[in-house]
Every structure is written in structure tokens, then in C-alpha cells.
C-alpha atoms as a PDB file:
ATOM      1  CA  UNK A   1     203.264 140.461  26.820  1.00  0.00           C
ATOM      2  CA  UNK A   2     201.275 141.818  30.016  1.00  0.00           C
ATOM      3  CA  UNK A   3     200.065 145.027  29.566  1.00  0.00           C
ATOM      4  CA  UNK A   4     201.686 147.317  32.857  1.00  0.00           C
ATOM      5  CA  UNK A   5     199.423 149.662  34.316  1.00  0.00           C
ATOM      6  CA  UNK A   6     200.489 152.564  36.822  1.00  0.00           C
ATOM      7  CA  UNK A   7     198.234 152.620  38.984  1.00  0.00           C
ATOM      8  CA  UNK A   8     197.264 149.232  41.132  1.00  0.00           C
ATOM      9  CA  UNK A   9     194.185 148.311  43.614  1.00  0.00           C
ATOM     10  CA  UNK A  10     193.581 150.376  46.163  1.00  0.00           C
ATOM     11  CA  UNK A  11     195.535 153.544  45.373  1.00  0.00           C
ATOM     12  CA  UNK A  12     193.873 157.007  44.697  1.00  0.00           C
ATOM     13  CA  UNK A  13     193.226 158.547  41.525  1.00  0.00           C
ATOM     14  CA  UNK A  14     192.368 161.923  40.140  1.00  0.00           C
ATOM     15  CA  UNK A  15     190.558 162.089  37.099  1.00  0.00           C
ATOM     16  CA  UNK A  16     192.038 164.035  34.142  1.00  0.00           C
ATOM     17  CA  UNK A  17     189.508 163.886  31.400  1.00  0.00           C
ATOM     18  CA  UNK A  18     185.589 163.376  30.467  1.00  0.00           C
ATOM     19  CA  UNK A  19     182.578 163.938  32.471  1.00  0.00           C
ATOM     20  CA  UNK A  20     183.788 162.737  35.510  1.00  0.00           C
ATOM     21  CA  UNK A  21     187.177 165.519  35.201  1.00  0.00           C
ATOM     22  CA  UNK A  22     188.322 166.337  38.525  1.00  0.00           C
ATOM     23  CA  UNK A  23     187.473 163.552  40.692  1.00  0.00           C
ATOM     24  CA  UNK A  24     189.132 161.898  43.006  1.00  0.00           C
ATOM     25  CA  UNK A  25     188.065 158.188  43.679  1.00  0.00           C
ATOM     26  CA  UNK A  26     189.804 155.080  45.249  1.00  0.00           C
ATOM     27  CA  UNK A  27     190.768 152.011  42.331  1.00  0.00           C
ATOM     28  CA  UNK A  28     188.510 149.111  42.735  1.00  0.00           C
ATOM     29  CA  UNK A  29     189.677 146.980  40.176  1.00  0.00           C
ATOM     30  CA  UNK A  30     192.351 146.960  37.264  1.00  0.00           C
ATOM     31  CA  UNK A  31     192.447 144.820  34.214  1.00  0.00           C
ATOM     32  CA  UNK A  32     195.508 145.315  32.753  1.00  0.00           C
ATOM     33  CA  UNK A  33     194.751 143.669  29.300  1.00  0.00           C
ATOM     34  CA  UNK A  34     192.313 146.237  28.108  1.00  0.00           C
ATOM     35  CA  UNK A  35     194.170 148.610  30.345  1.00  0.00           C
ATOM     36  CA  UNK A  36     190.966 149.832  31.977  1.00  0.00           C
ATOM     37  CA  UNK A  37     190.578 150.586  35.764  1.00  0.00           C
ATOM     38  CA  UNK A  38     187.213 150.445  38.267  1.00  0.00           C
ATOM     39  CA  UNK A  39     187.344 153.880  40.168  1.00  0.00           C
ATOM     40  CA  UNK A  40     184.747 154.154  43.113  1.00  0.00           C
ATOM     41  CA  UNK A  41     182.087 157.038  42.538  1.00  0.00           C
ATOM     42  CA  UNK A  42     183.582 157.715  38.740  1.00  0.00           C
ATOM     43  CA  UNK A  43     181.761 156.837  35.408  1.00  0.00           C
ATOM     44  CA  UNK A  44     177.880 155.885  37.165  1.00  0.00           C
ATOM     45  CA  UNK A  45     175.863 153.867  34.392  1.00  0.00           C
ATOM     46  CA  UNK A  46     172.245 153.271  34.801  1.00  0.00           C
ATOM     47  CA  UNK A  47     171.486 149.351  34.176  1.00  0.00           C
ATOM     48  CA  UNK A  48     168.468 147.971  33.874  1.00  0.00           C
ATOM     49  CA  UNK A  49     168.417 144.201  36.038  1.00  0.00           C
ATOM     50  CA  UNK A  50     165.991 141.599  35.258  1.00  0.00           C
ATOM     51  CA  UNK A  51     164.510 140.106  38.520  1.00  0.00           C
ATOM     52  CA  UNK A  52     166.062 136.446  39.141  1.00  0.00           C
ATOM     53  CA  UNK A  53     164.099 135.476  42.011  1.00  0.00           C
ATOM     54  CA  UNK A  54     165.822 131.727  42.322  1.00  0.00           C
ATOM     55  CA  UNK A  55     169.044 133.921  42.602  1.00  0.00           C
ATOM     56  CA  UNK A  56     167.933 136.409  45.374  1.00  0.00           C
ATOM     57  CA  UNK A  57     168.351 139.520  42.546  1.00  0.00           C
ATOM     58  CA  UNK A  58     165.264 141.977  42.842  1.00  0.00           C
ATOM     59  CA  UNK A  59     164.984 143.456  39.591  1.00  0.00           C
ATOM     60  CA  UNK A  60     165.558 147.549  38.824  1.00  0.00           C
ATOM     61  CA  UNK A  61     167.280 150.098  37.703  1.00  0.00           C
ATOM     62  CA  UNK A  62     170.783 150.328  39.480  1.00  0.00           C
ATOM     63  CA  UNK A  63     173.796 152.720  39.055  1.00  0.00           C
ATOM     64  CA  UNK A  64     176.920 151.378  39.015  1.00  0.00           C
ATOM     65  CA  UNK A  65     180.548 152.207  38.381  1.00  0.00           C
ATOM     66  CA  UNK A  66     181.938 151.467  34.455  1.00  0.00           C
ATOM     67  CA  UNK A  67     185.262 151.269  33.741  1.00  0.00           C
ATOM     68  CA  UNK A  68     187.739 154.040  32.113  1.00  0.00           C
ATOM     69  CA  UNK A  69     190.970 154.296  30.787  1.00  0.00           C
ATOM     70  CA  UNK A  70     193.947 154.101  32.624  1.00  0.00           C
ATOM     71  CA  UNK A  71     195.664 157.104  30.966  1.00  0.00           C
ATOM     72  CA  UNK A  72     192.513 159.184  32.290  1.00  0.00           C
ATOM     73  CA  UNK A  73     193.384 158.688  35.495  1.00  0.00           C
ATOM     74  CA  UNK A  74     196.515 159.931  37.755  1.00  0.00           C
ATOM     75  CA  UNK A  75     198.123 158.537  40.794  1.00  0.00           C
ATOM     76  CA  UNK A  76     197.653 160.912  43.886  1.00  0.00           C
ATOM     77  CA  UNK A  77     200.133 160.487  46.401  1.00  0.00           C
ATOM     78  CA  UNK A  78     199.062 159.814  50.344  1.00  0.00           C
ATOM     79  CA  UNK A  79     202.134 162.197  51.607  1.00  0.00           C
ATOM     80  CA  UNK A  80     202.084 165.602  49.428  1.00  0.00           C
ATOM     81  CA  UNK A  81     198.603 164.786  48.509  1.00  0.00           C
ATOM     82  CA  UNK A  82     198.992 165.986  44.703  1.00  0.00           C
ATOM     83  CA  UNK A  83     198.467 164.282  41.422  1.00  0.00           C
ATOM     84  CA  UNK A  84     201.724 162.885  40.329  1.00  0.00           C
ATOM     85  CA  UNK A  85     203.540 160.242  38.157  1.00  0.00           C
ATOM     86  CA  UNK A  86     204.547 157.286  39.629  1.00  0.00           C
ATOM     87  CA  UNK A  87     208.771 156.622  39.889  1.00  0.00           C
ATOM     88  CA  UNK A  88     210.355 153.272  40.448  1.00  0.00           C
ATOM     89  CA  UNK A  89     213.471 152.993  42.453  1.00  0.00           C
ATOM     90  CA  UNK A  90     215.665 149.782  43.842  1.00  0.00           C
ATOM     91  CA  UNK A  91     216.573 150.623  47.550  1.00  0.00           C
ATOM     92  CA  UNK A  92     219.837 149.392  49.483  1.00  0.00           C
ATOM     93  CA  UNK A  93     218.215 146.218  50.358  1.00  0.00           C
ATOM     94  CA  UNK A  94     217.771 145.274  46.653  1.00  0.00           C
ATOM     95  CA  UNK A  95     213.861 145.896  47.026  1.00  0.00           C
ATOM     96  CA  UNK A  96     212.141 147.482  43.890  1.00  0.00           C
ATOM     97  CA  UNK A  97     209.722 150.397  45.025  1.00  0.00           C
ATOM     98  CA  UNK A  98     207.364 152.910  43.416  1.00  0.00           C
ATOM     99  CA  UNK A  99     208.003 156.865  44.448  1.00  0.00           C
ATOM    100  CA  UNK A 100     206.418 159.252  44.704  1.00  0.00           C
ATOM    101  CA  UNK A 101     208.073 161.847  41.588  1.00  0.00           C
ATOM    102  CA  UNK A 102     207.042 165.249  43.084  1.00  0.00           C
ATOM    103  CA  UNK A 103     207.979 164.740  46.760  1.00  0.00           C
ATOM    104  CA  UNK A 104     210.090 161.317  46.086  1.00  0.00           C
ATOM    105  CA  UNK A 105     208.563 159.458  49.292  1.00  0.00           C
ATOM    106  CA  UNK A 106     208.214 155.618  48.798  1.00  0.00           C
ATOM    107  CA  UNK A 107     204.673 154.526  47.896  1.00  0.00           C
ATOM    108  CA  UNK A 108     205.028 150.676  48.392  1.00  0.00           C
ATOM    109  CA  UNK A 109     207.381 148.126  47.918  1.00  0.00           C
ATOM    110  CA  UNK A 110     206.720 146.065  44.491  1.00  0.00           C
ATOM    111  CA  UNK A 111     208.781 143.117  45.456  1.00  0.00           C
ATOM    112  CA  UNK A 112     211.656 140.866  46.150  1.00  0.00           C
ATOM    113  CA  UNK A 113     214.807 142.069  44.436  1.00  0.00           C
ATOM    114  CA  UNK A 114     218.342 140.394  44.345  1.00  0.00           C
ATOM    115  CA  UNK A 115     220.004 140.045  47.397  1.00  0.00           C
END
């Protein structure tokens, strides 16, 4: 059974807990077996890269983004611009669609329903 995730690539976040509390990043990535998401300037590691010059890599240290949790992290909605939990709601046309629960505006559509 696939692990579901509320948040998917692409939308905002706000971060709610650990160093990184109070940011507000865009979701790179989302595995939804470990339920762990990539958020864009949140959770910079320092990695140490061996140069691979048959590969083009120059060798360093780099910062990059780590994954977090996805329960540390809250949708933020493009309309009322707040935080908020993420609703799910089947419109007249039989479309499925996630909403928005503080100001109840439609976020996307998720898919095909029954027509």
C-alpha cells in the first residue's frame, strides 16, 4: 500500500519544526515511501565530493538540500497565502480536487472521476 503524501511537486511549504522552523520553500521532490519531501533552500548539508574528472565533477565541498519529513512541512495556499491543510472535494463534473480548507478555493484538479 502507497504511502499518500499531502503535499505534491511543486507546491509551497512552510516549515513547522527544526532548524529550518519558519521557512517557506517550493517542493522539489517527494518520495512517498519514506514519506520524505525535497524543499528548495530547507535542510542545507555540507558534502564533501570526490573529483571524477572522466565524469566532468570538480571535487569540493558543496551544500545541498536533504530531505525532511512530510509532517514537518505544511501546504501554503497561492490564494489566502496562509499555511493550511489540504481538503479534497468531487466537483459537478465528477472531477476529484484538493481545496484549499481555510479559504476553500480549488488548488488543482487530482484527476478523472466518474462521469
Amino acid at each position: 500500500m502507497a504511502n499518500k503524501v499531502h503535499v505534491k511537486k511543486g507546491d509551497t511549504v512552510y516549515v513547522l519544526s527544526g532548524k529550518d522552523r519558519g521557512k517557506k520553500g517550493k517542493v522539489l521532490s517527494v518520495d512517498s515511501s519514506s514519506r520524505r519531501v525535497l524543499v528548495e533552500g530547507v535542510n542545507i548539508i555540507t558534502k564533501h565530493v570526490k573529483p571524477r574528472p572522466n565524469q566532468g565533477i570538480q571535487g569540493g565541498i558543496i551544500h545541498q538540500e536533504a530531505p525532511i519529513y512530510a509532517d514537518k512541512v505544511m501546504f501554503v495556499c497561492k490564494s489566502c497565502g496562509k499555511p493550511t491543510k489540504v481538503g479534497r472535494k468531487v466537483l459537478d463534473n465528477g472531477n476529484r480536487a484538493r481545496v484549499c480548507k481555510k479559504c476553500g478555493e480549488v488548488i488543482d484538479i487530482i484527476g478523472e472521476g466518474k462521469e
